[in-house]
Protein backbone atom coordinates (compact mmCIF):
# COMPACT_ATOMS: atom_id res chain seq x y z
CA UNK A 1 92.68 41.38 65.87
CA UNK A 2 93.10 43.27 68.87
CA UNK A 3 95.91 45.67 69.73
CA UNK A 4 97.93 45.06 73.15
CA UNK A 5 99.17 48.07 74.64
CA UNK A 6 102.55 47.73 76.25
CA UNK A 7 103.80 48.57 79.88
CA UNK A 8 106.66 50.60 77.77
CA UNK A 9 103.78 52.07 75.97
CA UNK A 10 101.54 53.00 78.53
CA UNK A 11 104.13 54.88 80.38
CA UNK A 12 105.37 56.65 76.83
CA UNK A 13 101.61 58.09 76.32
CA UNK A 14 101.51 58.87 80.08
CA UNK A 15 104.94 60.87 79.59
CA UNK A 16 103.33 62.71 76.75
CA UNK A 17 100.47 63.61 78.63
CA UNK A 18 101.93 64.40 81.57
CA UNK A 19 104.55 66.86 78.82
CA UNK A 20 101.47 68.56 77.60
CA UNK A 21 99.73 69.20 81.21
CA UNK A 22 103.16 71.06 81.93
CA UNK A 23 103.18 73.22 78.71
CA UNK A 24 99.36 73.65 79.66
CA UNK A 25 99.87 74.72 83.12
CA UNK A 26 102.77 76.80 82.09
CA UNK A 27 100.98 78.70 79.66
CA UNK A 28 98.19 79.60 82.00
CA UNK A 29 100.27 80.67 84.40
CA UNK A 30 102.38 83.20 81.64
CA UNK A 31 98.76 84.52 81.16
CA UNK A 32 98.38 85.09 84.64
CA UNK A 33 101.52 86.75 84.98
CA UNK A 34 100.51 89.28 82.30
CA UNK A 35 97.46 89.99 84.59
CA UNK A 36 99.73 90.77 87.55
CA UNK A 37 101.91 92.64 85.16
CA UNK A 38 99.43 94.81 83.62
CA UNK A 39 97.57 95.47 87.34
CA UNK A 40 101.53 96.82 87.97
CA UNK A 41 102.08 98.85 85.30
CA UNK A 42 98.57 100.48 85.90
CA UNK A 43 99.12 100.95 89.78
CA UNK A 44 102.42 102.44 89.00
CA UNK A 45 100.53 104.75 86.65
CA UNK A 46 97.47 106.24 87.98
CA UNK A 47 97.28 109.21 90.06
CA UNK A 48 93.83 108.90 91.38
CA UNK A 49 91.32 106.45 93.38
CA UNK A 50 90.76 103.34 92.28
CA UNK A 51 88.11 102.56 95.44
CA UNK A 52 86.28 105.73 97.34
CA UNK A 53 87.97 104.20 100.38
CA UNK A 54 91.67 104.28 98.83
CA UNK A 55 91.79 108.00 99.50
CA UNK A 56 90.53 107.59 102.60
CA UNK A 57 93.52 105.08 103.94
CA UNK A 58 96.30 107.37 101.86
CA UNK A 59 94.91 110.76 104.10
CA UNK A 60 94.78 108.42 107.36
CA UNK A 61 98.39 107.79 106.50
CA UNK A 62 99.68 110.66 105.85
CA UNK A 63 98.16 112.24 108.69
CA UNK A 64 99.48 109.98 111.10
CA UNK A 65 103.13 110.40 110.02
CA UNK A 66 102.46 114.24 110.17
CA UNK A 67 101.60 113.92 114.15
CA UNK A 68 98.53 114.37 113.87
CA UNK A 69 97.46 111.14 115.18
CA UNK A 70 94.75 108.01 114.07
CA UNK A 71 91.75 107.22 116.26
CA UNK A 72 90.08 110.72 117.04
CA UNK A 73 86.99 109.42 118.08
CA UNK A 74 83.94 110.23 117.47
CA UNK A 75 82.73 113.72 118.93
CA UNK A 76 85.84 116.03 117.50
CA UNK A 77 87.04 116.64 114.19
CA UNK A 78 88.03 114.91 112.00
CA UNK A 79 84.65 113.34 111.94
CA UNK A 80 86.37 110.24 110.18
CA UNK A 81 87.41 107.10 111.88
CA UNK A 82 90.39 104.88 111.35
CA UNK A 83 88.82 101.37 110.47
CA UNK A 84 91.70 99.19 110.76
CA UNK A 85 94.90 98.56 112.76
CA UNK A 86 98.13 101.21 112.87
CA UNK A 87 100.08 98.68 110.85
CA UNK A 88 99.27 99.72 107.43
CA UNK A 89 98.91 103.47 108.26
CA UNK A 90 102.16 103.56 109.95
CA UNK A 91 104.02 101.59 106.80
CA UNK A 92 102.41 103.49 103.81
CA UNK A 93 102.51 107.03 105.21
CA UNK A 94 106.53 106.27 106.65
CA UNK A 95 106.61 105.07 102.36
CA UNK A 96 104.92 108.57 101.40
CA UNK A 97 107.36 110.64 103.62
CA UNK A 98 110.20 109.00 102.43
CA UNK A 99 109.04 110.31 98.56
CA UNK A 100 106.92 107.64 97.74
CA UNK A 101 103.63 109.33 95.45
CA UNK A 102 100.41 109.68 97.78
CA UNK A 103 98.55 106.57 96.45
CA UNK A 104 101.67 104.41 95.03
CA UNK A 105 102.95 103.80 98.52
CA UNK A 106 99.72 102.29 99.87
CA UNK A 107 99.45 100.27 96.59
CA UNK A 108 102.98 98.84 96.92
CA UNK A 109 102.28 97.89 100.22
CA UNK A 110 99.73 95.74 99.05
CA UNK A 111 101.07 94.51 95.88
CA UNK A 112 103.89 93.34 97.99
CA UNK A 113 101.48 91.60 100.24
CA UNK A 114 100.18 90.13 97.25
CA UNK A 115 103.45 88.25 95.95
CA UNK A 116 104.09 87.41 99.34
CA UNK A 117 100.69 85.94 99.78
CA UNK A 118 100.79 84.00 96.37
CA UNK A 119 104.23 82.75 97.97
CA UNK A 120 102.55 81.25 100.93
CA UNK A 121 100.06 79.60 99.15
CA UNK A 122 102.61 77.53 97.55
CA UNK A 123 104.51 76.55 100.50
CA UNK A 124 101.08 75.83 102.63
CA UNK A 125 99.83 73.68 99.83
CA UNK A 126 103.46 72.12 99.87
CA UNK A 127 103.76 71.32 103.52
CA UNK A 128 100.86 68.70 103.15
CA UNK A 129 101.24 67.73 99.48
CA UNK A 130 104.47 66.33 97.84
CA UNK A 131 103.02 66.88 94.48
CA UNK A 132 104.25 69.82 92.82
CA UNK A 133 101.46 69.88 89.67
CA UNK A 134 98.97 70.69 93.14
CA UNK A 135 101.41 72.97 94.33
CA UNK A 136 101.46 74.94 90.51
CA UNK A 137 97.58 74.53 90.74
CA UNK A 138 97.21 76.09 93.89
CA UNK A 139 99.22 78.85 93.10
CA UNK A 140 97.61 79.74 89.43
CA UNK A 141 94.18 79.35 91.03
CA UNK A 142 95.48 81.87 93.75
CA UNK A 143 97.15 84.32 91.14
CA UNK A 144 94.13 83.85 88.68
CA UNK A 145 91.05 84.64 91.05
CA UNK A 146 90.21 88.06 89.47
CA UNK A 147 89.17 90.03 92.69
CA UNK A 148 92.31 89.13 94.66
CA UNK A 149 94.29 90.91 92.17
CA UNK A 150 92.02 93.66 91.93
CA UNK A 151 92.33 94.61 96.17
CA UNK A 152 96.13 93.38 95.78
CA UNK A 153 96.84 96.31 93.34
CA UNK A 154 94.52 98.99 96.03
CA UNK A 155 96.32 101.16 98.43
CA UNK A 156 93.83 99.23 101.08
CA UNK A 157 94.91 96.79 104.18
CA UNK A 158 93.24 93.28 102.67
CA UNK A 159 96.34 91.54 101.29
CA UNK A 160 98.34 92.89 104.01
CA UNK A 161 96.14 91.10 106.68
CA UNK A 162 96.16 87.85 104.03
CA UNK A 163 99.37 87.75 104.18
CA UNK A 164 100.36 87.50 107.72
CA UNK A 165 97.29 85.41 107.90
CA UNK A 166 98.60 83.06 105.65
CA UNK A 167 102.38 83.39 107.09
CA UNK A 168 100.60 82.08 110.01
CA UNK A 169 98.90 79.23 108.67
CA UNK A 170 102.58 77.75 106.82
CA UNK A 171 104.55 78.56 109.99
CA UNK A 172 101.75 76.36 112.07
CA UNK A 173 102.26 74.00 109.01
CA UNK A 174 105.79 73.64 109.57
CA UNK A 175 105.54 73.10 113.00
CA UNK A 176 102.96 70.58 112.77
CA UNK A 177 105.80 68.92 110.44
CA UNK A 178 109.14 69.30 111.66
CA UNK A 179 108.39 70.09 115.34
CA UNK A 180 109.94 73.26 115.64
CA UNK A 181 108.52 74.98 118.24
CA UNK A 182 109.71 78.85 117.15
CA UNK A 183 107.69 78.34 114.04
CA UNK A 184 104.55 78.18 116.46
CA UNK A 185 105.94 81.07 118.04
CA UNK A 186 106.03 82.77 114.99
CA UNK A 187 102.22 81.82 114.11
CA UNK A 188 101.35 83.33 116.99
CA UNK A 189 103.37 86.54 116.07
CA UNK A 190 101.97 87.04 112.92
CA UNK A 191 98.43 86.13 114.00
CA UNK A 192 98.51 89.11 116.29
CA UNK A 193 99.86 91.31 113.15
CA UNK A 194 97.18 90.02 110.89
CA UNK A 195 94.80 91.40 113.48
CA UNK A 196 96.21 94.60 114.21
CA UNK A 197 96.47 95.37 110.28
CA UNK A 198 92.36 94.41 110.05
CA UNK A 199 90.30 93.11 113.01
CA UNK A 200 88.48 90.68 110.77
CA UNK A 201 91.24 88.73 110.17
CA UNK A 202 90.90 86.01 113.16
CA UNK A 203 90.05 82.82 111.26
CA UNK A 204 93.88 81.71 111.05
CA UNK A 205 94.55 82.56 115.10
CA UNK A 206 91.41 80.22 115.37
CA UNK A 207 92.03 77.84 113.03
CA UNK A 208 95.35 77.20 114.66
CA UNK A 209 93.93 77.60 118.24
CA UNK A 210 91.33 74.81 117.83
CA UNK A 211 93.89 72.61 115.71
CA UNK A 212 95.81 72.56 119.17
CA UNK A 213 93.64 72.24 121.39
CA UNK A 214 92.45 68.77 119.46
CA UNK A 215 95.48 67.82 118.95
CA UNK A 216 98.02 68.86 122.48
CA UNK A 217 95.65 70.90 125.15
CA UNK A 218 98.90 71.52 127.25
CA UNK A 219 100.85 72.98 124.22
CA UNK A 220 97.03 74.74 122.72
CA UNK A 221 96.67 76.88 126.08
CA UNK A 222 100.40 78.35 126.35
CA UNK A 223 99.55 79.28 122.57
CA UNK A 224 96.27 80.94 123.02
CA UNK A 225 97.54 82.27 126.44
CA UNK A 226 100.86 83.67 125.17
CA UNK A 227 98.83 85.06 121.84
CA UNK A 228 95.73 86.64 124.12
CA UNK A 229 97.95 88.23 126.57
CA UNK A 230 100.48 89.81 124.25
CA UNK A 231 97.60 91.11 121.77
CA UNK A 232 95.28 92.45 125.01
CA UNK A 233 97.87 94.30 125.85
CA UNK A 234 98.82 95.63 122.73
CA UNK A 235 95.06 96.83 122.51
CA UNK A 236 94.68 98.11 125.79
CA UNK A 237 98.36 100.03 124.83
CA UNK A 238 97.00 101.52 121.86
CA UNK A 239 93.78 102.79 123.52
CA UNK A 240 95.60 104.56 126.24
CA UNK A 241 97.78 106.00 123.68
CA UNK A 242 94.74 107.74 122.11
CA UNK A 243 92.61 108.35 124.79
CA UNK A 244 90.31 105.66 123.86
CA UNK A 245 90.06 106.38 120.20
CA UNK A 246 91.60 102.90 119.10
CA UNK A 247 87.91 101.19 120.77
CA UNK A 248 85.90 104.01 119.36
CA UNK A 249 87.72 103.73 115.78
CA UNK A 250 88.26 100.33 115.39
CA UNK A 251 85.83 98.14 117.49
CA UNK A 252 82.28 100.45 118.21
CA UNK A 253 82.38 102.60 114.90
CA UNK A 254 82.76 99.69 112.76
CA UNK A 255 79.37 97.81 113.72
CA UNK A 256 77.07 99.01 110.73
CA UNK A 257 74.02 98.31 110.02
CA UNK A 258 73.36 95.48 108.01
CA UNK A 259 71.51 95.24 104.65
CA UNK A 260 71.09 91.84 103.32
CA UNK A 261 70.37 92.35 99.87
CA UNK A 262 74.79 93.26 100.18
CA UNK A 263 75.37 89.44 101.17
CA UNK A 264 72.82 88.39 97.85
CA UNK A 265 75.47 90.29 95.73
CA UNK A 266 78.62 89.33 97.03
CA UNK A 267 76.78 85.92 96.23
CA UNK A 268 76.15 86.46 93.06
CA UNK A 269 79.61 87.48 92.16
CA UNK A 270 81.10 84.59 94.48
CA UNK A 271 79.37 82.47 92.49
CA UNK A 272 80.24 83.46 89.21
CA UNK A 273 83.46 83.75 89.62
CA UNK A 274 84.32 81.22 92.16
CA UNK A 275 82.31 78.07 91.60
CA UNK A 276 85.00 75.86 90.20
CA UNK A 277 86.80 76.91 93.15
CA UNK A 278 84.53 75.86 95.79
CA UNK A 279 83.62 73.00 94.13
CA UNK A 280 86.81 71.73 93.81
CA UNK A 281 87.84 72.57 97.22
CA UNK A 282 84.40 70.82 98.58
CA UNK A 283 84.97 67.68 96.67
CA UNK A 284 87.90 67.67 98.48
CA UNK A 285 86.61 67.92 101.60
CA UNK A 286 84.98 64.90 101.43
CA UNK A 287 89.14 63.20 101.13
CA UNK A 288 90.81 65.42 103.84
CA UNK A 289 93.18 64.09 105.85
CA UNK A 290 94.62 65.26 109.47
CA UNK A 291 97.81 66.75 107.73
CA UNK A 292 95.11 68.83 105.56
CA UNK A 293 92.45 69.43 108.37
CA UNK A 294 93.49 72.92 109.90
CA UNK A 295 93.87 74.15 105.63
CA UNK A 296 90.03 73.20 105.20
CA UNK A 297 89.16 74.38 109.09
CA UNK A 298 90.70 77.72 108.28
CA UNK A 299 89.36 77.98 105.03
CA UNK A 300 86.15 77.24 106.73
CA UNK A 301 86.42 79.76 109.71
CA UNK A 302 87.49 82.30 106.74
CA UNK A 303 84.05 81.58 104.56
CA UNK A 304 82.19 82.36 108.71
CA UNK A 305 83.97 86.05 108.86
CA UNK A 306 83.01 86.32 105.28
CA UNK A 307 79.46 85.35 105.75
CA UNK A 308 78.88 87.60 109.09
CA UNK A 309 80.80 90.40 107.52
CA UNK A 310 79.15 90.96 103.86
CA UNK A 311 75.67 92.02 104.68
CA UNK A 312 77.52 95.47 106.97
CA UNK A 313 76.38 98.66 105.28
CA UNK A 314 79.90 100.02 103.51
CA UNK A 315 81.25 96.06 102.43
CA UNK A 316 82.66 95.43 99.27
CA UNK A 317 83.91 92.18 97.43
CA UNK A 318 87.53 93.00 99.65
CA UNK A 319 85.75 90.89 102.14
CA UNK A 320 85.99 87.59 100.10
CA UNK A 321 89.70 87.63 99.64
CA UNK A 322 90.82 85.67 102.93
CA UNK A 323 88.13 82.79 101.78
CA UNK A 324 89.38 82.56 98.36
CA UNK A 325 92.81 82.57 99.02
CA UNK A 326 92.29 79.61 101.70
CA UNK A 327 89.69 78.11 98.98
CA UNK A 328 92.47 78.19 96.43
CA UNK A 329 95.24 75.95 98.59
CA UNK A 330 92.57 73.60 99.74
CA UNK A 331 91.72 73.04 95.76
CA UNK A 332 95.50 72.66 95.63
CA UNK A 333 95.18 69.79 98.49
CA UNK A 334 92.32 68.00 96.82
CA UNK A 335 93.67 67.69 93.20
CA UNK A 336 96.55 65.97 95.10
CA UNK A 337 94.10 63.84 97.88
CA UNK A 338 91.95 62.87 94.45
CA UNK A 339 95.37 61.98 92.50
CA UNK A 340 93.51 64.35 89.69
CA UNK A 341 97.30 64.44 87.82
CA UNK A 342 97.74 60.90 87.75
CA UNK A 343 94.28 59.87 86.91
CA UNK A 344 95.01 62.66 83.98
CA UNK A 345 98.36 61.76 82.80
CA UNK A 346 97.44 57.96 82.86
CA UNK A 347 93.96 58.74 80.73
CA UNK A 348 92.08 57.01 83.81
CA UNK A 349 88.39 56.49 83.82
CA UNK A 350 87.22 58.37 86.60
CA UNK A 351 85.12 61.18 87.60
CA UNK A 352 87.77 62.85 88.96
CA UNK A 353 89.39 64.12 85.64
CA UNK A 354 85.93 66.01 85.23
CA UNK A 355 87.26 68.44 87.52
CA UNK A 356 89.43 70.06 84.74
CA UNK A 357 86.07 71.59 83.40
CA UNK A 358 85.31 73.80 86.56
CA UNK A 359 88.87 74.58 87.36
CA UNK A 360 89.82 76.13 83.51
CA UNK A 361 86.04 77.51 83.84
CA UNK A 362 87.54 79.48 87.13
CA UNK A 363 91.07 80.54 85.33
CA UNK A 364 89.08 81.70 81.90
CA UNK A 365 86.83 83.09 83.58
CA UNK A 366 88.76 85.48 86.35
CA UNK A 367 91.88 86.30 83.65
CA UNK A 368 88.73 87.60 81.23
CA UNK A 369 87.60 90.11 83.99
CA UNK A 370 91.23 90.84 85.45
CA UNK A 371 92.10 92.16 81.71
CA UNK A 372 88.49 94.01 82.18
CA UNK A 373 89.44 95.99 85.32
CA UNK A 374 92.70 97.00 83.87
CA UNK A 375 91.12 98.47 81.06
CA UNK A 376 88.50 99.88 83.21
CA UNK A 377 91.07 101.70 85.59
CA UNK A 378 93.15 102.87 82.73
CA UNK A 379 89.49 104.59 80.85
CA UNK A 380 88.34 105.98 84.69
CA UNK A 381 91.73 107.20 84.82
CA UNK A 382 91.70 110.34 82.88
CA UNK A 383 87.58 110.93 84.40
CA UNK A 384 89.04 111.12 87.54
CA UNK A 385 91.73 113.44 86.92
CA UNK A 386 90.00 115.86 84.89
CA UNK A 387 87.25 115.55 87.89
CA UNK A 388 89.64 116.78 90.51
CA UNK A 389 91.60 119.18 88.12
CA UNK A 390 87.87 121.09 87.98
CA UNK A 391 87.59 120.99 91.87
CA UNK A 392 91.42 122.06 92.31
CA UNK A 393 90.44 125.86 92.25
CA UNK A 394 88.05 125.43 94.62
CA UNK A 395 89.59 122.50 96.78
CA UNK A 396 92.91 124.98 96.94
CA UNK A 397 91.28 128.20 98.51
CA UNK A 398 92.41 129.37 102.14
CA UNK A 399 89.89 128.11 104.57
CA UNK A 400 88.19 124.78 105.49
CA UNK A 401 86.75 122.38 103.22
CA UNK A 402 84.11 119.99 103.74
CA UNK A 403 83.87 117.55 100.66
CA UNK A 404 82.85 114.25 99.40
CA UNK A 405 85.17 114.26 96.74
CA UNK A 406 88.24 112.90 98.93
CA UNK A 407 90.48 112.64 95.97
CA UNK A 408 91.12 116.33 95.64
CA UNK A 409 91.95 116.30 99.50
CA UNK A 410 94.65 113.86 99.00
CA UNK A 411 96.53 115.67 96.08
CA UNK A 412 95.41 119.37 97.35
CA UNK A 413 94.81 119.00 100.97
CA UNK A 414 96.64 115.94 102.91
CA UNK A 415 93.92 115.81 105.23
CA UNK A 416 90.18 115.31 105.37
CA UNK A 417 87.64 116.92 108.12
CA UNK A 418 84.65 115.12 107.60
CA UNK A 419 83.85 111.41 105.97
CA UNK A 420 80.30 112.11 104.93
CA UNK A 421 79.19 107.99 105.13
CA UNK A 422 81.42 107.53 108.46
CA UNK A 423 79.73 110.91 109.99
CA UNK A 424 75.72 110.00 108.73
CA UNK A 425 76.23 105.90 110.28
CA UNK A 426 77.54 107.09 113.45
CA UNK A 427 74.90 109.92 114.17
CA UNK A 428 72.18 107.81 112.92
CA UNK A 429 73.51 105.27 115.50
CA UNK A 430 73.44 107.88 118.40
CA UNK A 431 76.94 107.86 118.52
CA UNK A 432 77.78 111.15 117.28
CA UNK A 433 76.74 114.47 118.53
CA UNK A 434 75.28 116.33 115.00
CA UNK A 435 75.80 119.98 117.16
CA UNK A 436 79.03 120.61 116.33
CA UNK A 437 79.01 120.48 112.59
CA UNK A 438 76.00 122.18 112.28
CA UNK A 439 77.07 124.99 114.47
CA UNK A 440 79.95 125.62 111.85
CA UNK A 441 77.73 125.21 108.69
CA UNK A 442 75.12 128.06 110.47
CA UNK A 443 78.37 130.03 110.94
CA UNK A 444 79.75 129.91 107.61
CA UNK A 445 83.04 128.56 109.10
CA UNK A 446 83.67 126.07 105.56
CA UNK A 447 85.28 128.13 103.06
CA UNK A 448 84.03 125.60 100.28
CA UNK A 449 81.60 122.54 100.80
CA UNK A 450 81.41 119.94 97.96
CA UNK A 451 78.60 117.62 98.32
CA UNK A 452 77.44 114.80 96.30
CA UNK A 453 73.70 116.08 95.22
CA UNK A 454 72.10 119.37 94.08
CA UNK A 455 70.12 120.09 97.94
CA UNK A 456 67.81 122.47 95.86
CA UNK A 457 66.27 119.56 94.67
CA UNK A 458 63.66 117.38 96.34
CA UNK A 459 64.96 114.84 98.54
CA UNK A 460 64.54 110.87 98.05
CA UNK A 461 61.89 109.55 100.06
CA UNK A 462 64.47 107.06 101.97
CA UNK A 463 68.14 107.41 101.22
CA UNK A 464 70.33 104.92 100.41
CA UNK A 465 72.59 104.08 104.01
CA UNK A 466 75.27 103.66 102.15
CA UNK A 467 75.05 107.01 100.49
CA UNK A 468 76.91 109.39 102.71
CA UNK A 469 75.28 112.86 103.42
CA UNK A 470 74.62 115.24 106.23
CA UNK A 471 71.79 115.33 107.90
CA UNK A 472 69.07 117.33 107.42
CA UNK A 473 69.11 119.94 109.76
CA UNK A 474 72.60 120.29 107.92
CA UNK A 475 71.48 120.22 104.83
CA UNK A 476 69.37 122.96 105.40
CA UNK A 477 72.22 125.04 107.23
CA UNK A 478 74.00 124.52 103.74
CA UNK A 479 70.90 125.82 101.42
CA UNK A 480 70.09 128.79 103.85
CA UNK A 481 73.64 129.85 104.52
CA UNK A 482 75.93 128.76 100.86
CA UNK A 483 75.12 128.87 97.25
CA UNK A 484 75.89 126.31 94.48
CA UNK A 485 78.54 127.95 92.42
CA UNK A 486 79.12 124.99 90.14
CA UNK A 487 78.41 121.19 89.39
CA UNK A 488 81.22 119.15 88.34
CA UNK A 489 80.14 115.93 86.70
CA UNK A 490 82.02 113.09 87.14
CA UNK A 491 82.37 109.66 88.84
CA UNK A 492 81.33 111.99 92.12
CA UNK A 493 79.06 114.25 90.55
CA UNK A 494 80.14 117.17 92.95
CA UNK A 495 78.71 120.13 93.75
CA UNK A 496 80.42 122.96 95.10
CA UNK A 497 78.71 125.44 97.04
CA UNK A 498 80.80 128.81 98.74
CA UNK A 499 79.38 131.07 101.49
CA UNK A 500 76.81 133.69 100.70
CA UNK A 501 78.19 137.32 100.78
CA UNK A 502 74.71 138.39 102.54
C-alpha cells in the first residue's frame, strides 16, 4: 500500500534539510576561516619575500616617505619604475615610518583590503538577492578561492584596487536601489581610487558607466563627466609633480611585450581551480535579471582586462583576482536566480541541485592548495633568510650596490638602484639609454654587484624576457672589470662579484 507524505511532513524533512545545509555551510566556512587565519599568522611571521615583486613595492614605499620621490623615469637612476598608483606607496611606507616592520605594513594593507573586499561581496550579492544562503555562498566562494588569499596576504596593490573596485560596484548597487544619489557620488570616488592604486582596475568605472548610460543618459554623462574630469586632472597633477615620471612609470613603461604561452598558464590554473566557479556563474547568466545585469557586465568587463593583461611579459596569477572576485558574487546571484536552496532543501528533481558538485569541487579544491601555500611560505621561509643573511656582508659594505637579490636591499639597504627585468624591457624597447650604466660598470663605480648567473659561463642562445639581466655590453663590463668572489645558492642563486684590485 502506498505511503502518503504529508504537507506537515514535507515541510518537517525540508526543515531538516534546510538544518543540515546550515551546519554544512557553516562548517566550510570555519575551514575557510582557518585558511585566512593561518595566511595571518604566517604574514605576521615572515621576514622575507613572499613574491620577487613584494620587495620591490616595500623599497618604492619606503623611498617615497623618505623624499626621495616615485616616478623617476626612465633615463636616471634608479633605473626602476613605479608600476602602480601613489595610493599604496604613500599608505604602506606612512605604516613603515610609523614602526610598522618593512614587509608587514604592505601586507596589512592588503590583508585589510582583503576583509574589506570579502565584506563587499556580501553586501553586493545582498543588494540584488534577499536570500541569505546566496549571500553565505557568495562570500565562502569569495574567501575560499585559493589565489585571492594568496595576493591578499602580499605586501602588493591587488586587493587594494579590488576593494575600492568592489566599494564601487555596492555603492552603484545601492543607488540603483534606494535612489540615493551620494552613493553614485561615492562610486565615482572610489572608481577613481581603484585606478590610481592600479591602472588596470577600470572594469567597475565601466561597468557602472555603461549601466547608466542604458539606463538614464542625462544622469550617465554628469557621472562619466564628473569621474573623467576629476581623475584627468588628478593625472595630469601627478605628472607635473614629477616632471613627467607618473606617464613614463605608470602608463609607457608598463606596455611589455607579450608572450602567449603566459595567457595558456594562467589558463590552466584558471581552470583548475576555478571551473565550478565559472560554471556556476555562466549558468547563471543564462537567468540574469536587470537588478543583476551590471554584477555579470562587470564581472564580464573584469574577465576582458584579465584576458588583454595575462599574456604581458612580468604577469602573474595577481591578474585574475578582480574576475574571480566578481565571478564569486555572480555565483552568489545565480544559486539565488536558480532557487538552488529551495530546490535543495525541498529534495526537488532538477538539474539545478547538480550544481553542488562543481561548487564543493571549487571550495575542496582551493582550501587544499591555500593550506599548501602556507606550508610552502613557512618551508621558503628560513631559505630566504639564510639567503640574505649570506649576502648581508656583502650587501652592507660602503659603496653602491647593484643586485638582483632585492630582499637584502630592503632589510640592509632601503633603497634599490637598478631593477634588472624593469632596466633589460625598457632598453630592449628603446626606451632606455644603456650608456649610463655601463659607463659606471667600466668605471668600477658598484662597490658590490650581485647578479643572478655565473657570466663566466656560456650564455643561453635566447634568454628568457622575463629573466632580468644586463645587457651584454654590460655583462662584459662586469667580467672584464669585477671578479666572482662567491655564489650563494638559494631561491636567487646569487652571485656576488667585487671590483678587481688591478
Amino acid at each position: 500500500m502506498a505511503t502518503l507524505t504529508t504537507p506537515a511532513a514535507g515541510l518537517a524533512v525540508a526543515s531538516t534539510r534546510e538544518q543540515v545545509c546550515r551546519t554544512a555551510l557553516r562548517w566550510i566556512a570555519g575551514v575557510v576561516v582557518l585558511g585566512l587565519l593561518g595566511h595571518f599568522i604566517v604574514l605576521l611571521w615572515a621576514q622575507h619575500e613572499f613574491t620577487p615583486v613584494e620587495p620591490l613595492v616595500v623599497l618604492h614605499s619606503n623611498m617615497f616617505v623618505r623624499g626621495e620621490g616615485l616616478y623617476w623615469g626612465m633615463n636616471r637612476y634608479p633605473y626602476t619604475i613605479s608600476a602602480y598608483g601613489p595610493i599604496f606607496y604613500a599608505v604602506s611606507g606612512s605604516l613603515h615610518s610609523l614602526g610598522v616592520p618593512a614587509y608587514q605594513s604592505g601586507r596589512l594593507l592588503a590583508f585589510a583590503a582583503l576583509l574589506t573586499s570579502l565584506w563587499l561581496c556580501w553586501l553586493c550579492v545582498g543588494y540584488v538577492s534577499p536570500s541569505r544562503h546566496a549571500r553565505v555562498a557568495g562570500l565562502i566562494l569569495a574567501a575560499s578561492t585559493s589565489n585571492t588569499l594568496f595576493w591578499g596576504t602580499t605586501g602588493q596593490v591587488d586587493l587594494l584596487g579590488c576593494c575600492f573596485s568592489l566599494a564601487a560596484i555596492a555603492a552603484f548597487l545601492k543607488f540603483r536601489e534606494c535612489g540615493e544619489v551620494r552613493a553614485l557620488a561615492l562610486s565615482g570616488v572610489f572608481v577613481i581610487l581603484a585606478v590610481f592604486t592600479k591602472q588596470t582596475f577600470v572594469s567597475a568605472g565601466v561597468a557602472i558607466a555603461l549601466t547608466l548610460l542604458w539606463e538614464d543618459r542625462k544622469r550617465a554623462a554628469a557621472w562619466i563627466g564628473g569621474v573623467g574630469l576629476a581623475g584627468a586632472a588628478i593625472a595630469f597633477g601627478l605628472n607635473t609633480l614629477t616632471h613627467g615620471g607618473f606617464f613614463e612609470d605608470a602608463i609607457f613603461a608598463n606596455i611589455n611585450p607579450f608572450a602567449w604561452s603566459k595567457l595558456g598558464q594562467q589558463a590552466q590554473y584558471l581552470t583548475l581551480t576555478g571551473v565550478g566557479l565559472i560554471l556556476t556563474a555562466a549558468v547563471g547568466a543564462w537567468y540574469m535579471s536587470s537588478r543583476t545585469a551590471p554584477l555579470y557586465l562587470y564581472a564580464g568587463l573584469a574577465t576582458g582586462v584579465w584576458l588583454a593583461t595575462a599574456p604581458k611579459i612580468g604577469s602573474d596569477l595577481n591578474y585574475q583576482v578582480e574576475m574571480m572576485l566578481a565571478l564569486s558574487i555572480c555565483a552568489g546571484c545565480a544559486l539565488d536566480r536558480l532557487d538552488f536552496f529551495g530546490s535543495l532543501f525541498t529534495s526537488r528533481r532538477t538539474w539545478v541541485t547538480l550544481l553542488q558538485m562543481p561548487l564543493l569541487l571549487h571550495v575542496a579544491l582551493n582550501v587544499l592548495l591555500t593550506f599548501r601555500v602556507i606550508a610552502e611560505r613557512a618551508i621558503l621561509e628560513p631559505v630566504r633568510a639564510q639567503e640574505t643573511a649570506a649576502l648581508t656582508p656583502y650587501v652592507s659594505k660602503a659603496g653602491r650596490v647593484l643586485s638582483v637579490q632585492y630582499d637584502s636591499l630592503v632589510h640592509l639597504r632601503g633603497r634599490i638602484e637598478i631593477e634588472p627585468l624593469i632596466y633589460s624591457l625598457l632598453v630592449r624597447a628603446g626606451l632606455t639609454n644603456p650608456a649610463p650604466l655601463l659607463r659606471d660598470l667600466e668605471t668600477r663605480q658598484f662597490a658590490i654587484v650581485i647578479l643572478g648567473e655565473d657570466i663566466s659561463a656560456p650564455p643561453p642562445a635566447e634568454r628568457d624576457l622575463e629573466y632580468g639581466t644586463l645587457t651584454d655590453a654590460q655583462l662584459g663590463a662586469v667580467r672584464d672589470n669585477y671578479k666572482l668572489v662567491r655564489k650563494v645558492d638559494g631561491p636567487t642563486n646569487a652571485y656576488v662579484y667585487e671590483p678587481r684590485n688591478d
